[in-house]
PDB file of N, CA and C in Angstrom:
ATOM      1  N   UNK A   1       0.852  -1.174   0.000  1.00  0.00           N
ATOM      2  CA  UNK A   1       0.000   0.000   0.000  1.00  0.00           C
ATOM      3  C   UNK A   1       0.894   1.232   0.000  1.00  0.00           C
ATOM      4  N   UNK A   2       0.094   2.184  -1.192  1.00  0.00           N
ATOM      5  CA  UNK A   2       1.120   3.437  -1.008  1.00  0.00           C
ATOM      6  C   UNK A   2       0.052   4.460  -0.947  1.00  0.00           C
ATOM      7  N   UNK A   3       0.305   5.338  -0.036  1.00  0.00           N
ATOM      8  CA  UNK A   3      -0.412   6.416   0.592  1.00  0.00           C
ATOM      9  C   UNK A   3       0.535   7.755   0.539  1.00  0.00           C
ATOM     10  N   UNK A   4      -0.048   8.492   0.104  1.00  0.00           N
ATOM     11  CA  UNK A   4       0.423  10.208  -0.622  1.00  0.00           C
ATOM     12  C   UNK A   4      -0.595  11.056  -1.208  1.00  0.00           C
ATOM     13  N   UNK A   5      -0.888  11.656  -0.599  1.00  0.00           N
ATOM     14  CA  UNK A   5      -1.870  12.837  -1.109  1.00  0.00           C
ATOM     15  C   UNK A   5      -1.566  13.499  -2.487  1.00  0.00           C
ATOM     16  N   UNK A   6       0.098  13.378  -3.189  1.00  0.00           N
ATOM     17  CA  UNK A   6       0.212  14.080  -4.236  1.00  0.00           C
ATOM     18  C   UNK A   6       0.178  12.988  -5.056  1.00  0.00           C
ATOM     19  N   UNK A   7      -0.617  12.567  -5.859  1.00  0.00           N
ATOM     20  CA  UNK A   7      -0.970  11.479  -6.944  1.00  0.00           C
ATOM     21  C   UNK A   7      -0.045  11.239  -7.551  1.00  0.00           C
ATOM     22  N   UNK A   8       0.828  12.157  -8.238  1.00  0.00           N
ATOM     23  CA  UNK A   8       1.959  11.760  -8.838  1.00  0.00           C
ATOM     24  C   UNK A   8       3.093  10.900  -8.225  1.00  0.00           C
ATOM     25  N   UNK A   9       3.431  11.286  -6.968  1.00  0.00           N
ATOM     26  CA  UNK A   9       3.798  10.158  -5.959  1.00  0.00           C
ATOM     27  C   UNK A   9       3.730   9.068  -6.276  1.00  0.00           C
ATOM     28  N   UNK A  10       2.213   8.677  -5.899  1.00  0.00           N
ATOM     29  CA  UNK A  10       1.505   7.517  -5.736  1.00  0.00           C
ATOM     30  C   UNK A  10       1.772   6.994  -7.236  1.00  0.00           C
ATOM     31  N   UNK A  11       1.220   7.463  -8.115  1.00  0.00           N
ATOM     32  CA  UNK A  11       2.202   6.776  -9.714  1.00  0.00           C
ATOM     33  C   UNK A  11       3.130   6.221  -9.708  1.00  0.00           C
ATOM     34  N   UNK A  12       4.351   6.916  -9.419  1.00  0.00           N
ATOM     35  CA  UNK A  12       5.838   6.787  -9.772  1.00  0.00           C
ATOM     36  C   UNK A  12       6.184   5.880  -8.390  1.00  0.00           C
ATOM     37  N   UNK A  13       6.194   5.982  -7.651  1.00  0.00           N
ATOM     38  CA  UNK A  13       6.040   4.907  -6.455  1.00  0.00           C
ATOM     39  C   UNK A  13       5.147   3.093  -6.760  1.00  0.00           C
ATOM     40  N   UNK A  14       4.592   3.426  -7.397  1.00  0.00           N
ATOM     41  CA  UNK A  14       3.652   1.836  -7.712  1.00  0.00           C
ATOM     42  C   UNK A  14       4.364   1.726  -8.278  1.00  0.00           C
ATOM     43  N   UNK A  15       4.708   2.441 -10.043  1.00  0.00           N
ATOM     44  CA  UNK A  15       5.854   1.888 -11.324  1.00  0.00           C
ATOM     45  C   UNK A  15       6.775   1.022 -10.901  1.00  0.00           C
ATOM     46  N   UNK A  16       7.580   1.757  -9.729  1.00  0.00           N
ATOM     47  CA  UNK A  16       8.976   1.528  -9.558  1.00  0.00           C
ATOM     48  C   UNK A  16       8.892  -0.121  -8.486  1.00  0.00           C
ATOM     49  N   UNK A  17       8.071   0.016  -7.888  1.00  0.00           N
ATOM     50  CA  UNK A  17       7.485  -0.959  -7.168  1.00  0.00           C
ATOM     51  C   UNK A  17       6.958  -2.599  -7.657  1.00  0.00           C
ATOM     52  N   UNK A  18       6.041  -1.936  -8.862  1.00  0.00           N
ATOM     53  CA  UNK A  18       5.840  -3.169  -9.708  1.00  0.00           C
ATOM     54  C   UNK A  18       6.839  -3.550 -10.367  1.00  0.00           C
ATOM     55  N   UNK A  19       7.803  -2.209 -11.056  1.00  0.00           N
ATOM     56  CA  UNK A  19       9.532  -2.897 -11.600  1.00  0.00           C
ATOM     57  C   UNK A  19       9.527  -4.219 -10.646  1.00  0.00           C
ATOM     58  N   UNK A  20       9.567  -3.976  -9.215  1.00  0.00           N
ATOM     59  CA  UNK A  20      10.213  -4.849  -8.597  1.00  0.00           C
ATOM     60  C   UNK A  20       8.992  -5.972  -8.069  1.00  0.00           C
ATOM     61  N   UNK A  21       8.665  -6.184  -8.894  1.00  0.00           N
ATOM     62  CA  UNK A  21       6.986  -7.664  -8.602  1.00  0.00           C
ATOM     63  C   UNK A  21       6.443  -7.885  -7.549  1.00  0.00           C
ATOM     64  N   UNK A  22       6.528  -6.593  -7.078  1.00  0.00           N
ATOM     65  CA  UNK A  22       5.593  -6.114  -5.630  1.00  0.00           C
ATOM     66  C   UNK A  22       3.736  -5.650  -6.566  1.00  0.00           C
ATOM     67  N   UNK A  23       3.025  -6.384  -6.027  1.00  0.00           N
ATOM     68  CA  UNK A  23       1.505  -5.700  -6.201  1.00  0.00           C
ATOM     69  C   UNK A  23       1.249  -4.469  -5.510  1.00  0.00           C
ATOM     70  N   UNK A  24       0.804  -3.246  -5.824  1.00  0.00           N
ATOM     71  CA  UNK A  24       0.814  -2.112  -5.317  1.00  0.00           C
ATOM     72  C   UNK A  24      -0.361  -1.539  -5.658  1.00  0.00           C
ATOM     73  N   UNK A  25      -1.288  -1.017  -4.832  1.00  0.00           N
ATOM     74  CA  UNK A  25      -2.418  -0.258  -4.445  1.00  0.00           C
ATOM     75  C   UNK A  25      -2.106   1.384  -3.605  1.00  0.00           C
ATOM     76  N   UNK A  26      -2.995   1.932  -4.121  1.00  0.00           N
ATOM     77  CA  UNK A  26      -2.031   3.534  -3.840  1.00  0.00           C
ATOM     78  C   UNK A  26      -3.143   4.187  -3.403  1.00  0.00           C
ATOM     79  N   UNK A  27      -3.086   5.387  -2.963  1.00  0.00           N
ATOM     80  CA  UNK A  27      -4.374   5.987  -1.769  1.00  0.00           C
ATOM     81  C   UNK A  27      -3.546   7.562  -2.312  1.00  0.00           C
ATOM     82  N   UNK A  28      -4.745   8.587  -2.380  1.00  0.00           N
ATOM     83  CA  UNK A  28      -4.417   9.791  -1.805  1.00  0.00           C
ATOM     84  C   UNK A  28      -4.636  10.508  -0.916  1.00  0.00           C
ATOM     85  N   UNK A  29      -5.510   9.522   0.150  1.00  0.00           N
ATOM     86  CA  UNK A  29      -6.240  10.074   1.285  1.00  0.00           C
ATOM     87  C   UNK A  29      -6.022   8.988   2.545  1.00  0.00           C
ATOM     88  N   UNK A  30      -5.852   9.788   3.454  1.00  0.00           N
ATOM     89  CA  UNK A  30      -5.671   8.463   4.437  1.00  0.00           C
ATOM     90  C   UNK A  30      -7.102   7.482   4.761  1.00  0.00           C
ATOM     91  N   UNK A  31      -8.139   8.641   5.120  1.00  0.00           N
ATOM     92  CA  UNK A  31      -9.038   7.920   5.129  1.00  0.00           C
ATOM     93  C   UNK A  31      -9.476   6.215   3.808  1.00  0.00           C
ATOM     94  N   UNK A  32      -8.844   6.781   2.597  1.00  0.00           N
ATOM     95  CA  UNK A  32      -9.352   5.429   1.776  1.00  0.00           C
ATOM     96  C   UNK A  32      -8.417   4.339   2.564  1.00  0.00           C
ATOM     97  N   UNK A  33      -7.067   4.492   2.774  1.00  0.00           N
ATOM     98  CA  UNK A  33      -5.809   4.174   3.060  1.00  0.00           C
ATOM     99  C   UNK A  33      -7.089   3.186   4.265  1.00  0.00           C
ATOM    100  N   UNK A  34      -7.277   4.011   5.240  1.00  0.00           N
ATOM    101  CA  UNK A  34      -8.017   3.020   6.493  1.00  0.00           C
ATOM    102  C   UNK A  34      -9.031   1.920   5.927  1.00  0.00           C
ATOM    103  N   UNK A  35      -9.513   2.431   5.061  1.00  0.00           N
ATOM    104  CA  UNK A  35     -11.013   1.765   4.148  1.00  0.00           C
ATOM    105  C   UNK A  35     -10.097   0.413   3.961  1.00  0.00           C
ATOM    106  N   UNK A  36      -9.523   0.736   2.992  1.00  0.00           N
ATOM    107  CA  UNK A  36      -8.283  -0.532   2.070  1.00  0.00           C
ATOM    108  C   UNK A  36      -8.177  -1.510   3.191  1.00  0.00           C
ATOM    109  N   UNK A  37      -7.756  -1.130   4.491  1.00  0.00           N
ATOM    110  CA  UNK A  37      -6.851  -1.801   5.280  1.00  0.00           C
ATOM    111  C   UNK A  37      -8.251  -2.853   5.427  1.00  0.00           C
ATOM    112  N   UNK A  38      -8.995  -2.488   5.758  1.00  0.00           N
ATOM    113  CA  UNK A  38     -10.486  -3.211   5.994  1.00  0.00           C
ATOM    114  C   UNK A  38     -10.595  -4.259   5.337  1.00  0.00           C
ATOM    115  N   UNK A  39     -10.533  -4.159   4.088  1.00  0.00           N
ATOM    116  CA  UNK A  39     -10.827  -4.972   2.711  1.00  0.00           C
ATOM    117  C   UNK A  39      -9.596  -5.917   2.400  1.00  0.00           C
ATOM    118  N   UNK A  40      -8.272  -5.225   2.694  1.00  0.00           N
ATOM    119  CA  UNK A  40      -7.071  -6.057   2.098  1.00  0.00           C
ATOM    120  C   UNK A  40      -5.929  -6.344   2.958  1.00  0.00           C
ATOM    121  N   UNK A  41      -5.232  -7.363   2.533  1.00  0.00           N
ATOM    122  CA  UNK A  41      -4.249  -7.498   3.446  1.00  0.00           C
ATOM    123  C   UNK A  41      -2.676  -6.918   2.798  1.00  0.00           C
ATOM    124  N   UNK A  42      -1.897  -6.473   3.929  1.00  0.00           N
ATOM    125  CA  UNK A  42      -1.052  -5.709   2.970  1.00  0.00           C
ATOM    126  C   UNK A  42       0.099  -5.884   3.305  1.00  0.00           C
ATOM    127  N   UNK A  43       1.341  -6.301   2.972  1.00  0.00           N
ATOM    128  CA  UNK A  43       2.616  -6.650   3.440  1.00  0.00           C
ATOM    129  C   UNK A  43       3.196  -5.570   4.041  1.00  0.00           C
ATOM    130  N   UNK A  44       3.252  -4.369   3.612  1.00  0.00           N
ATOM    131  CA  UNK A  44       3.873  -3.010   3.571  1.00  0.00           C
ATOM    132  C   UNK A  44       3.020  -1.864   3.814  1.00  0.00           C
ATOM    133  N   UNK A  45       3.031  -0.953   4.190  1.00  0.00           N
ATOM    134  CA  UNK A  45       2.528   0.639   4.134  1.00  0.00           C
ATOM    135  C   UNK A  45       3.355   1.125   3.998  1.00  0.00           C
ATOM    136  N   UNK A  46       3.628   2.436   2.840  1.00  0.00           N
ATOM    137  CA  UNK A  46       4.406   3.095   2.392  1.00  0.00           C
ATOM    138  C   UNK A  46       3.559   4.492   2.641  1.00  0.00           C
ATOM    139  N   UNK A  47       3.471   5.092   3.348  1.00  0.00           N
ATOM    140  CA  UNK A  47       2.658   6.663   3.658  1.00  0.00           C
ATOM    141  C   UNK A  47       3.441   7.607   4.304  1.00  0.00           C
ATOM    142  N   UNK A  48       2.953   8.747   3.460  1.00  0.00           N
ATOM    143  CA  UNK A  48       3.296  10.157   3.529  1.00  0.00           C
ATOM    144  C   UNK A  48       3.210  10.551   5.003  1.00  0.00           C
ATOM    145  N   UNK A  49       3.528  11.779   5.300  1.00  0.00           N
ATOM    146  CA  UNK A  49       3.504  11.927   6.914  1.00  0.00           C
ATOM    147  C   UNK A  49       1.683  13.260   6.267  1.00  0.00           C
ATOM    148  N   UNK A  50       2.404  13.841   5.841  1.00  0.00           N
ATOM    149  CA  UNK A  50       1.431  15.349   5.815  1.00  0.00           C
ATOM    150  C   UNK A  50       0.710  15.462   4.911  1.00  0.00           C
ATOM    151  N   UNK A  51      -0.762  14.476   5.195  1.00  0.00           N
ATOM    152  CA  UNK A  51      -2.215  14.843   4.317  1.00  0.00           C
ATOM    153  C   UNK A  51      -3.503  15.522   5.243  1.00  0.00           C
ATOM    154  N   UNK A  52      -4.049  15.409   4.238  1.00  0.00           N
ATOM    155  CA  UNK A  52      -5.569  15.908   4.894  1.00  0.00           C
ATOM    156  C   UNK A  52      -5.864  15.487   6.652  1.00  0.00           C
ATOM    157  N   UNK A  53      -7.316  15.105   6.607  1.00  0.00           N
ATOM    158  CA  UNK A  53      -7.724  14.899   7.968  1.00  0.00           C
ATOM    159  C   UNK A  53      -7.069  13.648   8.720  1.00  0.00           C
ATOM    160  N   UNK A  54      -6.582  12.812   7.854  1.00  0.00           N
ATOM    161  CA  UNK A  54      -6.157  11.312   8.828  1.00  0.00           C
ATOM    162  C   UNK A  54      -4.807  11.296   7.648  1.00  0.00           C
ATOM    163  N   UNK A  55      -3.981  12.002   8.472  1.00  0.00           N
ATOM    164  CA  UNK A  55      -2.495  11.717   8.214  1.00  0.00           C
ATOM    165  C   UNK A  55      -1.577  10.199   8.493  1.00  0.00           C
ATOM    166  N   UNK A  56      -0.578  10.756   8.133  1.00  0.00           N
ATOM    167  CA  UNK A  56       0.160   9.232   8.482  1.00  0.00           C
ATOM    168  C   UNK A  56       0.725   8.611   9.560  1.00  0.00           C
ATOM    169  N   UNK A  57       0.871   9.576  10.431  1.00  0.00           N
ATOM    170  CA  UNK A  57       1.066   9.018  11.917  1.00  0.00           C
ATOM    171  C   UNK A  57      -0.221   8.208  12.346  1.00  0.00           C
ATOM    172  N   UNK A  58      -1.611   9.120  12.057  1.00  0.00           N
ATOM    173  CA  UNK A  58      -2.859   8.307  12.325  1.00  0.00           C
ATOM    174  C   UNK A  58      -2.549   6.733  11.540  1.00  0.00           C
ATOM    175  N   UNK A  59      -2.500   7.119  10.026  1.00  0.00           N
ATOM    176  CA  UNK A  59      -2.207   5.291   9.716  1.00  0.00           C
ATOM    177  C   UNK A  59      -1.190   4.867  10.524  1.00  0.00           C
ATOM    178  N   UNK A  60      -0.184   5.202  10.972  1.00  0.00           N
ATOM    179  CA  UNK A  60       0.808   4.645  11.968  1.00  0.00           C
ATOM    180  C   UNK A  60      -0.125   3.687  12.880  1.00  0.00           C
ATOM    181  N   UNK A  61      -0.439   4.645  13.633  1.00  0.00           N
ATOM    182  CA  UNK A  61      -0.994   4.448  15.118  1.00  0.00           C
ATOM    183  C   UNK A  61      -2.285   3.493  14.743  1.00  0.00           C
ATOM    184  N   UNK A  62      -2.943   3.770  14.025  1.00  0.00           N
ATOM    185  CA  UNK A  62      -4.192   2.470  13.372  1.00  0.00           C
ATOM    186  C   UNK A  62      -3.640   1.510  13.510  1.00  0.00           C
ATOM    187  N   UNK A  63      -2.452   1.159  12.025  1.00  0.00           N
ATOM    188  CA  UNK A  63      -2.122  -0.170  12.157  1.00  0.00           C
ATOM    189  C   UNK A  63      -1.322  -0.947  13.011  1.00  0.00           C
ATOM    190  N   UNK A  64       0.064  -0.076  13.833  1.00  0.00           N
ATOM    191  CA  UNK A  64       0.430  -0.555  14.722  1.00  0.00           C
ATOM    192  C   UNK A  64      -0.815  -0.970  15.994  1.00  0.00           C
ATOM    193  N   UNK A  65      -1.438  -0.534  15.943  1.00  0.00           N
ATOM    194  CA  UNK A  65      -3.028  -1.244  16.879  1.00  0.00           C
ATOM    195  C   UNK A  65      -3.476  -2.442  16.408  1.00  0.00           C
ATOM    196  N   UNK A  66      -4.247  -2.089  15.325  1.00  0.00           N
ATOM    197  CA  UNK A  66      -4.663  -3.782  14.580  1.00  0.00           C
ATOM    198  C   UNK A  66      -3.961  -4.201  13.648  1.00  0.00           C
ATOM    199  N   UNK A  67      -3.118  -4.610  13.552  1.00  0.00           N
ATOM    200  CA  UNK A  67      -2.169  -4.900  12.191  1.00  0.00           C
ATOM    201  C   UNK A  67      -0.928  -4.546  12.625  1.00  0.00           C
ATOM    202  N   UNK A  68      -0.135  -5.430  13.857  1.00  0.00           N
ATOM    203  CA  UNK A  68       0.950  -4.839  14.292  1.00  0.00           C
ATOM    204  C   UNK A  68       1.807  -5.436  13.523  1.00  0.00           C
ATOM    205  N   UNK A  69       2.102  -6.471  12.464  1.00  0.00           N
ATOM    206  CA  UNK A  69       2.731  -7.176  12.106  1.00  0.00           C
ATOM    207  C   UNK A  69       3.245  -6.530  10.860  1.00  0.00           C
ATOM    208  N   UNK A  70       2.412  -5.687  10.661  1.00  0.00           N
ATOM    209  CA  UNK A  70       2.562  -4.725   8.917  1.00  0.00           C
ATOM    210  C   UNK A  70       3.603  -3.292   9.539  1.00  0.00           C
ATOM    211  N   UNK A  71       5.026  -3.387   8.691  1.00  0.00           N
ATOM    212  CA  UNK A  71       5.527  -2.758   8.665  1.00  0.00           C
ATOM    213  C   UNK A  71       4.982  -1.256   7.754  1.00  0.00           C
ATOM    214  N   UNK A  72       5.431  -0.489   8.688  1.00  0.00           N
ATOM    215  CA  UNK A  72       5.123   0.994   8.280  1.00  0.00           C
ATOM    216  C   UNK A  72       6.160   2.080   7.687  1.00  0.00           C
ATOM    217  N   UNK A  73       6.099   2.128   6.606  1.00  0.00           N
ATOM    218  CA  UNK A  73       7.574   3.271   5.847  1.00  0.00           C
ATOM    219  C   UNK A  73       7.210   4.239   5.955  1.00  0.00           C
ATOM    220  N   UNK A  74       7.961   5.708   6.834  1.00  0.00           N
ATOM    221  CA  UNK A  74       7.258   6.741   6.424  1.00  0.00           C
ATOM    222  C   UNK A  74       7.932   7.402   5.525  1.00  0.00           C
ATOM    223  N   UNK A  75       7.763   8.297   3.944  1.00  0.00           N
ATOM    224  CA  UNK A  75       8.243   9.189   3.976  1.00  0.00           C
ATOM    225  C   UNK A  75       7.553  10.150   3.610  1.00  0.00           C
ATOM    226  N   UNK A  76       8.538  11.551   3.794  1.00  0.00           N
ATOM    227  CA  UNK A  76       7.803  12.808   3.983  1.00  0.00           C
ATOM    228  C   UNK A  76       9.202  13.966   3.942  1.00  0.00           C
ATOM    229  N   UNK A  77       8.766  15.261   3.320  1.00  0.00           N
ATOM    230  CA  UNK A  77       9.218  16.045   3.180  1.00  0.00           C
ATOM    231  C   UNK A  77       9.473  16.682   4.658  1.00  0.00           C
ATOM    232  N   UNK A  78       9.005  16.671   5.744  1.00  0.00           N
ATOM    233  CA  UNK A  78       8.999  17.062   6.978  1.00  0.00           C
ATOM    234  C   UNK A  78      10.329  16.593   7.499  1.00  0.00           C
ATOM    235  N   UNK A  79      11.790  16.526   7.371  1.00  0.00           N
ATOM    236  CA  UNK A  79      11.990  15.576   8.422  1.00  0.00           C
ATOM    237  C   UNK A  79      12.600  16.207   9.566  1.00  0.00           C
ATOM    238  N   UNK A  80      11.561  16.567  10.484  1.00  0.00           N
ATOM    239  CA  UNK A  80      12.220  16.873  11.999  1.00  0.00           C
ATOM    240  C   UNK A  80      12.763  15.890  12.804  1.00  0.00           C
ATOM    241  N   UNK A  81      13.406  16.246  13.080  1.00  0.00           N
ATOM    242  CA  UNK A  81      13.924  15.364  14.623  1.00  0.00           C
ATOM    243  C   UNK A  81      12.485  14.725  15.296  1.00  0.00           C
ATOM    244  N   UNK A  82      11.834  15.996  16.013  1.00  0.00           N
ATOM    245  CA  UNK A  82      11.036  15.689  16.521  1.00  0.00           C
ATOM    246  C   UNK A  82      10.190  14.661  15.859  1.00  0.00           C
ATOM    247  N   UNK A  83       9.373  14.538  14.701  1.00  0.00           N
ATOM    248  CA  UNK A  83       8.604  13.656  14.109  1.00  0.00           C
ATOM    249  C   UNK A  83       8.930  12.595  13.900  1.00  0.00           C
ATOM    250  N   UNK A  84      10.447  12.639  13.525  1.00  0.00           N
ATOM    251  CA  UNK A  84      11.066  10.982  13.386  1.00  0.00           C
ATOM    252  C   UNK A  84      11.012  10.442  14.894  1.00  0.00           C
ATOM    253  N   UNK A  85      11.802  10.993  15.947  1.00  0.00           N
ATOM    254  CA  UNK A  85      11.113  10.128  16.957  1.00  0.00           C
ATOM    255  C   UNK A  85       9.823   9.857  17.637  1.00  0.00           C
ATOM    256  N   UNK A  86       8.766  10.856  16.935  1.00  0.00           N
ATOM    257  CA  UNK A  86       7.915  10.314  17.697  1.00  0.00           C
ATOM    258  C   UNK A  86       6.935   9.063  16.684  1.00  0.00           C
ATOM    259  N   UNK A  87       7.604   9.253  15.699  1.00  0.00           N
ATOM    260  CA  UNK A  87       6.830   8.038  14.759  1.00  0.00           C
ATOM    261  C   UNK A  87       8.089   6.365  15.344  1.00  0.00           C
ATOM    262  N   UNK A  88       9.220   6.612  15.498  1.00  0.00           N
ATOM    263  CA  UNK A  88       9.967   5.458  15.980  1.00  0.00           C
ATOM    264  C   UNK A  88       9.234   4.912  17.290  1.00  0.00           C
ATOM    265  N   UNK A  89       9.087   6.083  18.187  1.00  0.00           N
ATOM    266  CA  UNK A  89       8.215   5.673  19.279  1.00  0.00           C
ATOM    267  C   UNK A  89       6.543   4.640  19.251  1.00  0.00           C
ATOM    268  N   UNK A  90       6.316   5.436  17.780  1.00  0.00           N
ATOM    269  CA  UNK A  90       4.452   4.616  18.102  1.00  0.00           C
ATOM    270  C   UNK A  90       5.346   3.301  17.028  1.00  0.00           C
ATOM    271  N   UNK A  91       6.349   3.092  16.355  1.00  0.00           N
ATOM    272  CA  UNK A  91       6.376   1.618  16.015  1.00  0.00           C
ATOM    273  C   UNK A  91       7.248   1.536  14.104  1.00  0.00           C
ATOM    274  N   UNK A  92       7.183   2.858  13.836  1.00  0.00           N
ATOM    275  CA  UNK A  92       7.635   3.008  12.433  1.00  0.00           C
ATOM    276  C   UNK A  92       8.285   1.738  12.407  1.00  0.00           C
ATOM    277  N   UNK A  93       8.596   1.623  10.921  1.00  0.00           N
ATOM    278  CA  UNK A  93       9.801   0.564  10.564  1.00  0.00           C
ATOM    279  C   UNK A  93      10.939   1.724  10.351  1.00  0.00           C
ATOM    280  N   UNK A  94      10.367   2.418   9.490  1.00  0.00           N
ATOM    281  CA  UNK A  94      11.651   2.870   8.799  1.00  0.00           C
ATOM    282  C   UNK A  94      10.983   4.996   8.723  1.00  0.00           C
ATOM    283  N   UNK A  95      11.728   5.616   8.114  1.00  0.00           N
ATOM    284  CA  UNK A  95      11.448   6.908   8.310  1.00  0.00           C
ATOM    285  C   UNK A  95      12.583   7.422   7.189  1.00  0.00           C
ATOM    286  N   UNK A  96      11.927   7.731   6.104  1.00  0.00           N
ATOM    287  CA  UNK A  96      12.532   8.350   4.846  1.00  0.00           C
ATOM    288  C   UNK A  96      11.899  10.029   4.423  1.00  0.00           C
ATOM    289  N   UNK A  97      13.385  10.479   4.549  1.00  0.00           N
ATOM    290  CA  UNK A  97      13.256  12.371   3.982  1.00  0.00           C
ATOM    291  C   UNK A  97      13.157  12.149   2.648  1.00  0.00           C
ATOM    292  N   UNK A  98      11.784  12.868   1.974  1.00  0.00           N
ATOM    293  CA  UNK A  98      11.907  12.934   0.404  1.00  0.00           C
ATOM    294  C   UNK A  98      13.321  14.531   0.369  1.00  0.00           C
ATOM    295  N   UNK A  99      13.761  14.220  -0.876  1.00  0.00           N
ATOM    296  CA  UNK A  99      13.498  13.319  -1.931  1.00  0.00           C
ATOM    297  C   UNK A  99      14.522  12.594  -1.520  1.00  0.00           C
ATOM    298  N   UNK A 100      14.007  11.241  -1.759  1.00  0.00           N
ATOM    299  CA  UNK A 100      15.292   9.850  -1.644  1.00  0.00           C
ATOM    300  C   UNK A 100      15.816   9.109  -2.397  1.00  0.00           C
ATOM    301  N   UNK A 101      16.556   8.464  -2.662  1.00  0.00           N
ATOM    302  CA  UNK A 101      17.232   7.942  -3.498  1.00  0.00           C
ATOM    303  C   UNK A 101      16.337   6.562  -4.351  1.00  0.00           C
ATOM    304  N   UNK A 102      15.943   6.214  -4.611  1.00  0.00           N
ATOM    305  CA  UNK A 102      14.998   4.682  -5.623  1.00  0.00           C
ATOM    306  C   UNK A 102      15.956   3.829  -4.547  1.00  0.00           C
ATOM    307  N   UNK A 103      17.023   3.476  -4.987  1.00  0.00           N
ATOM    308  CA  UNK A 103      17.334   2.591  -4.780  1.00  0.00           C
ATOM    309  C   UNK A 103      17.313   2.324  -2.612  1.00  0.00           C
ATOM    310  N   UNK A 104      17.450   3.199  -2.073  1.00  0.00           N
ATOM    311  CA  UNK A 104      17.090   3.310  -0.702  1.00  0.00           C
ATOM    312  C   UNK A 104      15.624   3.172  -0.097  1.00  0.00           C
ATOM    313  N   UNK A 105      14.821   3.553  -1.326  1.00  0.00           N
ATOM    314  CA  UNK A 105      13.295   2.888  -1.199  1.00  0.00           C
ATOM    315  C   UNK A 105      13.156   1.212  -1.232  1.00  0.00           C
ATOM    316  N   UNK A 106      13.708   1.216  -2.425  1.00  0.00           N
ATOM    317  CA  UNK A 106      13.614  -0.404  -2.675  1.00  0.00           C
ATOM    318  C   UNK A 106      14.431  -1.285  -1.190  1.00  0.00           C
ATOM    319  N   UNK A 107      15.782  -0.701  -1.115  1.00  0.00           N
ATOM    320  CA  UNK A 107      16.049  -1.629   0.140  1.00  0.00           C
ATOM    321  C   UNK A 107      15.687  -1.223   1.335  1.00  0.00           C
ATOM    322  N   UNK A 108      14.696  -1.075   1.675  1.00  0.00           N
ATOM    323  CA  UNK A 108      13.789  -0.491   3.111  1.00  0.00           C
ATOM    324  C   UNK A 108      12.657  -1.637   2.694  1.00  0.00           C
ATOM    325  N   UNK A 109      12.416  -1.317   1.588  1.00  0.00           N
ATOM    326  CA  UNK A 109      10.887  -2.264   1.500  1.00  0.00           C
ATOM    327  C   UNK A 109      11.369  -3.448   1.551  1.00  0.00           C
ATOM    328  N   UNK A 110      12.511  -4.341   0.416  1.00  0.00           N
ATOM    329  CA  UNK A 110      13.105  -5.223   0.663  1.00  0.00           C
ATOM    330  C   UNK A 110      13.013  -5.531   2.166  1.00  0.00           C
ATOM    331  N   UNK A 111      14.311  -5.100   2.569  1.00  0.00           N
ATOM    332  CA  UNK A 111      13.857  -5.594   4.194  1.00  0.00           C
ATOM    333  C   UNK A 111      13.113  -5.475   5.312  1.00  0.00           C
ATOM    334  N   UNK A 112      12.010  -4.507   5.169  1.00  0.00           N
ATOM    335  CA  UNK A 112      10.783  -4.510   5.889  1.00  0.00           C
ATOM    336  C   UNK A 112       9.986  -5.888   5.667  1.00  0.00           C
ATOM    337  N   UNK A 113      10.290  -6.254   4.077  1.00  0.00           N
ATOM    338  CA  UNK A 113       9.290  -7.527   4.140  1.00  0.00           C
ATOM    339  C   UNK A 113      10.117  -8.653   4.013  1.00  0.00           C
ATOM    340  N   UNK A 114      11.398  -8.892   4.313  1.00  0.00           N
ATOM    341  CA  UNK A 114      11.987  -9.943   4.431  1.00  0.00           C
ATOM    342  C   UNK A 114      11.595 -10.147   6.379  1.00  0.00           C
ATOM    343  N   UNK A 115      12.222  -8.973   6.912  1.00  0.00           N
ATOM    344  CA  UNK A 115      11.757  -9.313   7.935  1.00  0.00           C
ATOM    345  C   UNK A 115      10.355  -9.363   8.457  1.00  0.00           C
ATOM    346  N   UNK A 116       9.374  -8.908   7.782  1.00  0.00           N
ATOM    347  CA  UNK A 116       7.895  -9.759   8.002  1.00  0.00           C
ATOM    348  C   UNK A 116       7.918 -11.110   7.841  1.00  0.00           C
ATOM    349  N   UNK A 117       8.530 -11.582   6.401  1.00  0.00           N
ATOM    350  CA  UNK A 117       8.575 -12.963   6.542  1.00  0.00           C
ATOM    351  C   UNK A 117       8.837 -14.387   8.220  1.00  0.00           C
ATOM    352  N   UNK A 118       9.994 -13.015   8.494  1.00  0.00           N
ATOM    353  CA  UNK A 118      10.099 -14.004   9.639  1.00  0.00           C
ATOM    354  C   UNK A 118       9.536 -14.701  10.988  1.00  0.00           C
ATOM    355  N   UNK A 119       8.346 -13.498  11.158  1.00  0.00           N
ATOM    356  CA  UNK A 119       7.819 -13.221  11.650  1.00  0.00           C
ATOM    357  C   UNK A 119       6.776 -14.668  12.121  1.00  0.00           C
TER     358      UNK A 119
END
């Protein structure tokens, strides 16, 4: 799951994603983002920190509640100190400053879901 309020994001993020034979479903709203979670099961969350009414700490804090097993990527143009720890605190996996490198996306997700596997 990829969650980003700026659509174009959410595009170029699935592309690069399916490059890599990951199935990818994309949200520009957190609220659908919560809907989805309802309906599907999801190896990954890949969400933005700064959208509308149910941002990404909220998906944080959702799924680390019901769905503690689903690793959470954040990235976001924001990157404070402050926000990175308080998203490490509710459970992040990982915490990425746009703009980032492709290839530092791919190995975050890589091992977010290798280590789900183990799980």
């Amino acid at each position: 799951m990829v969650v980003d309020d700026e659509p174009i994001v959410g595009k170029r993020l699935k592309r690069l994603l399916e490059r890599e034979g990951y199935a990818v479903e994309t949200f520009t709203r957190g609220s659908q983002a919560l809907e989805g979670l309802g309906r599907n099961r999801y190896d990954v969350i890949i969400t933005d920190i700064m959208m509308g009414n149910v941002d990404g700490m909220m998906i944080l804090e959702y799924v680390k509640s019901n769905y503690p097993d689903i690793p959470v990527i954040i990235i976001t143009g924001y990157g404070k100190k402050e926000i990175a720890e308080e998203a490490y605190r509710k459970g992040v996996h990982s915490f990425i400053i746009k703009p980032f490198r492709i290839d530092e996306l791919k190995a975050v997700v890589k091992e977010a879901l290798s280590g789900a596997d183990k799980d």
